[in-house]
Protein backbone atom coordinates (compact mmCIF):
# COMPACT_ATOMS: atom_id res chain seq x y z
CA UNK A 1 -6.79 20.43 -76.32
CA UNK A 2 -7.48 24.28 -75.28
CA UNK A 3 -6.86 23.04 -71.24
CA UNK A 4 -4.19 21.29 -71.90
CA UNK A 5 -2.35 24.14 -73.89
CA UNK A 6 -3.08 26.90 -70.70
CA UNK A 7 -2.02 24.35 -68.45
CA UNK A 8 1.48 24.22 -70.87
CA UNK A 9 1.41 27.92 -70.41
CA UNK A 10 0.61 28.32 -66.86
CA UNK A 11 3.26 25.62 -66.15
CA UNK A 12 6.17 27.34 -68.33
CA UNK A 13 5.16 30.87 -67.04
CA UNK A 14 5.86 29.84 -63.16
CA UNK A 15 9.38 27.77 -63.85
CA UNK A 16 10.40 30.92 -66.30
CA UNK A 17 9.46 33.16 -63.10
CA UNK A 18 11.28 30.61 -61.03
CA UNK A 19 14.52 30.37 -63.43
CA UNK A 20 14.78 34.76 -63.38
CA UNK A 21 14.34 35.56 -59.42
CA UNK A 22 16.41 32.15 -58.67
CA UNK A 23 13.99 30.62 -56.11
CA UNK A 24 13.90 26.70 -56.31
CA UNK A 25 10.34 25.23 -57.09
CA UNK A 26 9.68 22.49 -54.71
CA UNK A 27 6.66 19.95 -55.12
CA UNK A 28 4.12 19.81 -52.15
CA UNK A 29 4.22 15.92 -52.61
CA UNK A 30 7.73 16.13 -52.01
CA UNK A 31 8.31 17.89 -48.10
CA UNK A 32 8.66 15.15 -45.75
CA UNK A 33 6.95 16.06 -42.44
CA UNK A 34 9.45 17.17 -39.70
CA UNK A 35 8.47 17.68 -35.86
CA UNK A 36 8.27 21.59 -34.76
CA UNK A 37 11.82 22.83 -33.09
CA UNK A 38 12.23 22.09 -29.81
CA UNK A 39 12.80 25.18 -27.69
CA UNK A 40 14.43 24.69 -24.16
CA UNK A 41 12.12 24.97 -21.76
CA UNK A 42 8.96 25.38 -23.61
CA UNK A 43 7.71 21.81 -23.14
CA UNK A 44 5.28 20.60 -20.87
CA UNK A 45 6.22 17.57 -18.88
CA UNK A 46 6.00 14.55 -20.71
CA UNK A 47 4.54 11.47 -18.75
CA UNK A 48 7.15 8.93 -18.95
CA UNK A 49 8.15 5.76 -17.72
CA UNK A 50 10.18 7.54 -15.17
CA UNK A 51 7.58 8.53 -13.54
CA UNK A 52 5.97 5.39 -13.50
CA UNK A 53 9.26 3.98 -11.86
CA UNK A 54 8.46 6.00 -8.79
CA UNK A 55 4.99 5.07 -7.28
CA UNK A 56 5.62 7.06 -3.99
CA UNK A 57 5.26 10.39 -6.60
CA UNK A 58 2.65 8.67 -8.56
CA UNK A 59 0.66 7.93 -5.56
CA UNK A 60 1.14 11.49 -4.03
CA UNK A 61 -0.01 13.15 -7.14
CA UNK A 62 -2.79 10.77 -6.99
CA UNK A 63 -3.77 11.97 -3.48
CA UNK A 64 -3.74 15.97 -4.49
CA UNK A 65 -5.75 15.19 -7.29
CA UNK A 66 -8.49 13.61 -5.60
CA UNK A 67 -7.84 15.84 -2.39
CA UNK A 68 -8.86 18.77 -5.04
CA UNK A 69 -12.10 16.84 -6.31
CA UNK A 70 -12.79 16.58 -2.73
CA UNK A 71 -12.58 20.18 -1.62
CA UNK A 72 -15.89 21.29 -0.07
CA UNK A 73 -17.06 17.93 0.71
CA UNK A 74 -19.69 17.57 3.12
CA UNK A 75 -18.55 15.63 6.35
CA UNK A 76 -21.09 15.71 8.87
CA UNK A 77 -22.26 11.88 7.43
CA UNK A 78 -18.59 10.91 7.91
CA UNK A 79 -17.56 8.94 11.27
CA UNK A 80 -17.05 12.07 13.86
CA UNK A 81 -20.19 14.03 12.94
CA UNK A 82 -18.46 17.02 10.81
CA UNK A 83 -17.25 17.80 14.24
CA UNK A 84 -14.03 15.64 14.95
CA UNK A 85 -13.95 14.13 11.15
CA UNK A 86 -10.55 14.97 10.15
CA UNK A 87 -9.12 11.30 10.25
CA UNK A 88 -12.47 10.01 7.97
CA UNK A 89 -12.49 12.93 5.49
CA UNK A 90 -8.68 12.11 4.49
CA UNK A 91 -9.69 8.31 4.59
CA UNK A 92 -12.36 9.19 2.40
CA UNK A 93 -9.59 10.83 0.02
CA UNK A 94 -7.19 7.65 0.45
CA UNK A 95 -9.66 5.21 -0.46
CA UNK A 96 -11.20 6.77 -3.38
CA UNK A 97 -7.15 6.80 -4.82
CA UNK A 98 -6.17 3.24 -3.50
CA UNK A 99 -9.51 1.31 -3.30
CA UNK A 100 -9.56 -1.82 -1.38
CA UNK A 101 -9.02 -2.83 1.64
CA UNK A 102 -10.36 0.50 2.58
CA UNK A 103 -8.56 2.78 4.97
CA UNK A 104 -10.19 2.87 8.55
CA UNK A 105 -11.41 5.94 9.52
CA UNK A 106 -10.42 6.32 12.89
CA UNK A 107 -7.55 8.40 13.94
CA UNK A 108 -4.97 5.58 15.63
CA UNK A 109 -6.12 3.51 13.00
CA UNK A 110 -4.73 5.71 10.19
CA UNK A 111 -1.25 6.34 12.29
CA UNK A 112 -0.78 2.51 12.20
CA UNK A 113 -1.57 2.44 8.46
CA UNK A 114 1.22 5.14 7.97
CA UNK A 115 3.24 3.94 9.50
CA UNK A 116 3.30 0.29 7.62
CA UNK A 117 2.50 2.04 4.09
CA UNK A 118 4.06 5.27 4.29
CA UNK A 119 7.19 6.81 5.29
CA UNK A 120 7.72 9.87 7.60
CA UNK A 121 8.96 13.12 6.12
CA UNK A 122 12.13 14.37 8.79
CA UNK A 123 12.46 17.93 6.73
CA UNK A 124 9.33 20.79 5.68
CA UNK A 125 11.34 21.40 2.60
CA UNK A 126 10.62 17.84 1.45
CA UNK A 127 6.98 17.96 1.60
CA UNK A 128 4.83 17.83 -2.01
CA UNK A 129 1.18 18.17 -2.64
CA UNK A 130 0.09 14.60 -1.74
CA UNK A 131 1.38 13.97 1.71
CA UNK A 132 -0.16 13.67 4.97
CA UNK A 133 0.28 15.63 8.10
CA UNK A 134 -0.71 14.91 11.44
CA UNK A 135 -0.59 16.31 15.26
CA UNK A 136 -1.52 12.73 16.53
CA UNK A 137 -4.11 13.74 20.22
CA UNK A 138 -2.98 13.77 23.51
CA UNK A 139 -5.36 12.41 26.51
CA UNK A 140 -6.63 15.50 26.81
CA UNK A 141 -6.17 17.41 23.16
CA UNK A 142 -8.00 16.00 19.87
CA UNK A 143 -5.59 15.38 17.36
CA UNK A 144 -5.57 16.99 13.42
CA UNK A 145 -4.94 15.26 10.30
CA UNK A 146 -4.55 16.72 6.70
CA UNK A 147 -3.24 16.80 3.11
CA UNK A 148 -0.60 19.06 1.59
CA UNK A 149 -1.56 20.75 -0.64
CA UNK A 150 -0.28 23.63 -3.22
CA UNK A 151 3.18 25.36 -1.98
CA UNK A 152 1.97 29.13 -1.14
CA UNK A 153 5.49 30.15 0.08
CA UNK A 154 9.53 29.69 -0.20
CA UNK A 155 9.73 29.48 4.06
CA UNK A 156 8.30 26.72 2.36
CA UNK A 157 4.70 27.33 3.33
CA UNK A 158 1.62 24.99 2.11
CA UNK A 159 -2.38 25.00 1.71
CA UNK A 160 -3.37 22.16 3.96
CA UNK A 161 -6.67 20.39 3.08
CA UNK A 162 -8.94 19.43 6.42
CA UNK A 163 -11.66 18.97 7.93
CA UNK A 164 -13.98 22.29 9.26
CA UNK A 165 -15.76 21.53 12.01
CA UNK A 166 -17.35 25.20 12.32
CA UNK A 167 -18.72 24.35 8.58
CA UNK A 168 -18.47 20.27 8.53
CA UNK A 169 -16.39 20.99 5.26
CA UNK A 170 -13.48 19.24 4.30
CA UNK A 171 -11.69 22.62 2.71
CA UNK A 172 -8.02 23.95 2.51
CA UNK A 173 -8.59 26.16 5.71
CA UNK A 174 -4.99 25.56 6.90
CA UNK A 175 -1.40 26.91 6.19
CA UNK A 176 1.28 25.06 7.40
CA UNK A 177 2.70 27.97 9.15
CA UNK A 178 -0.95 28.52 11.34
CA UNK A 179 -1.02 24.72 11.67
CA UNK A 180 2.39 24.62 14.03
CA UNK A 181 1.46 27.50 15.65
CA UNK A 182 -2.15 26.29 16.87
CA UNK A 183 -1.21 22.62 16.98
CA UNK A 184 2.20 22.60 18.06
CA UNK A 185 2.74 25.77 19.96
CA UNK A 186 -0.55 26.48 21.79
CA UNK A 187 -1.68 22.86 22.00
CA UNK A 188 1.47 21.12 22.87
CA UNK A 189 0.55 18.34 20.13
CA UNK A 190 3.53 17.01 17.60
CA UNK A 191 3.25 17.88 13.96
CA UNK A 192 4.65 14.94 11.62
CA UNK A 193 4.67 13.74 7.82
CA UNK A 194 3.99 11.11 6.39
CA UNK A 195 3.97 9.85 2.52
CA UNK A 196 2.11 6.86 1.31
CA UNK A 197 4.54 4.78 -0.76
CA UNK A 198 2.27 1.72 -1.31
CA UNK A 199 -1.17 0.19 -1.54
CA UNK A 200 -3.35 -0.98 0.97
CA UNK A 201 -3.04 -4.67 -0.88
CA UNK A 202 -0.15 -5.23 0.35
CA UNK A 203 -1.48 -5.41 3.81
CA UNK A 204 -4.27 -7.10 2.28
CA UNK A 205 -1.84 -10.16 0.77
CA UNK A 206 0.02 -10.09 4.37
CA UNK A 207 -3.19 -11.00 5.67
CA UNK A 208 -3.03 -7.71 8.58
CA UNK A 209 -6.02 -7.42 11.07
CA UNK A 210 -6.18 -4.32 13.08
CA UNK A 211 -8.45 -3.55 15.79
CA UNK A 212 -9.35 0.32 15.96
CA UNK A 213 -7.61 1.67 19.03
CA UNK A 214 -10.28 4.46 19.10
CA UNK A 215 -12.70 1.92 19.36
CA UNK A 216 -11.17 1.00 23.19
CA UNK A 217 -10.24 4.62 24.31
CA UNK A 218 -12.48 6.50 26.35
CA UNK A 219 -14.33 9.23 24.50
CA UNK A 220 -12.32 12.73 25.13
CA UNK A 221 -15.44 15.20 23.75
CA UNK A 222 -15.55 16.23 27.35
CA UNK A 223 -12.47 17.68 28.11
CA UNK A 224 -11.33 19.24 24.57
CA UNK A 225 -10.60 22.56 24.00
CA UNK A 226 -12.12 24.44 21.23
CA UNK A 227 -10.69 24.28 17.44
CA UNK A 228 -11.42 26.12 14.84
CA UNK A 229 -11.08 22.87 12.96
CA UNK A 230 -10.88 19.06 13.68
């Protein structure tokens, strides 16, 4: 009986409070939860369908990803020795992302495979972190292949992931900008882009064989010139 009666009073003592200073007395039970204000430009990016509408950006993002978890990867057990492994550590990176059929490792071999399950890139300020670049080899000049990676510049400029054949690393030891100028200007080799838009199983359900091309061309490690990288 004595609880109830300070209960009475505790109760009539906070709506008499209430009642003088004219604030409203609202019961916890009785706020309905409401989602935090939305503030332009303060929300992350939200994983939509959108995005899953567009598999040539979900694949690229795929590639970077893996491309990252692949940085410093030893490549002197990949096809090429460490030494001319470019074409098998970026195989290595495309297979982990799109499984089987794998991706061969060879250099022509990966050109052909562009070519029927990517699509080439005409303008630099249309490359993302994802796709490929290549400065396919001459008779006399081995080739380079790589991944884009982050944008490091407005010109626009990129980190490009590759292999190191002075450390048999695959590391981003390249810059799009020192890329031309080795491989295009002093070499004399082409610089292209290329974005993989679909899966290998495609080529798989067409039921596509494809000799290596490497496999019938006479070795060139006599006659190269020295890279910092291959």
């Amino acid at each position: 009986m004595l609880q109830s009666w300070f209960c009475f009073l505790w109760t009539s003592t906070i709506w008499l409070w209430s009642f003088l200073i004219g604030t409203p007395v609202v019961q916890a039970g009785s706020l309905l939860e409401q989602p935090p204000p939305r503030i332009p430009g303060a929300q992350l990016p939200e994983s939509g369908a959108e995005d899953g509408d567009r598999p040539g950006r979900d694949i690229g993002a795929r590639i970077y990803q893996e491309t990252i978890y692949s940085a410093g990867m030893d490549t002197g057990s990949l096809p090429g020795g460490g030494n001319f492994s470019s074409a098998s550590a970026v195989c290595f990176v495309l297979n982990r992302v799109l499984g089987s059929p794998p991706v061969s490792p060879y250099f022509s071999e990966l050109e052909r495979w562009l070519e029927a399950n990517g699509r080439r890139i005409a303008e630099q300020g249309q490359l993302r972190p994802g796709d490929l670049i290549l400065s396919p080899h001459s008779l006399t000049v081995a080739g380079q292949v790589g991944i884009i990676g982050r944008k490091i510049s407005d010109h626009p400029d990129f980190e490009i992931y590759s292999n190191s054949a002075r450390n048999h690393l695959f590391v981003p030891n390249w810059s799009l900008r020192k890329w031309k100028e080795y491989f295009e200007s002093q070499l004399g080799l082409e610089v292209v882009f290329f974005r993989v838009i679909r899966s290998p199983e495609k080529e798989k359900e067409q039921g596509e064989t494809r000799e290596s091309l490497d496999c019938r061309r006479p070795p060139l490690f006599g006659c190269l010139p020295t890279s910092p990288s291959r």
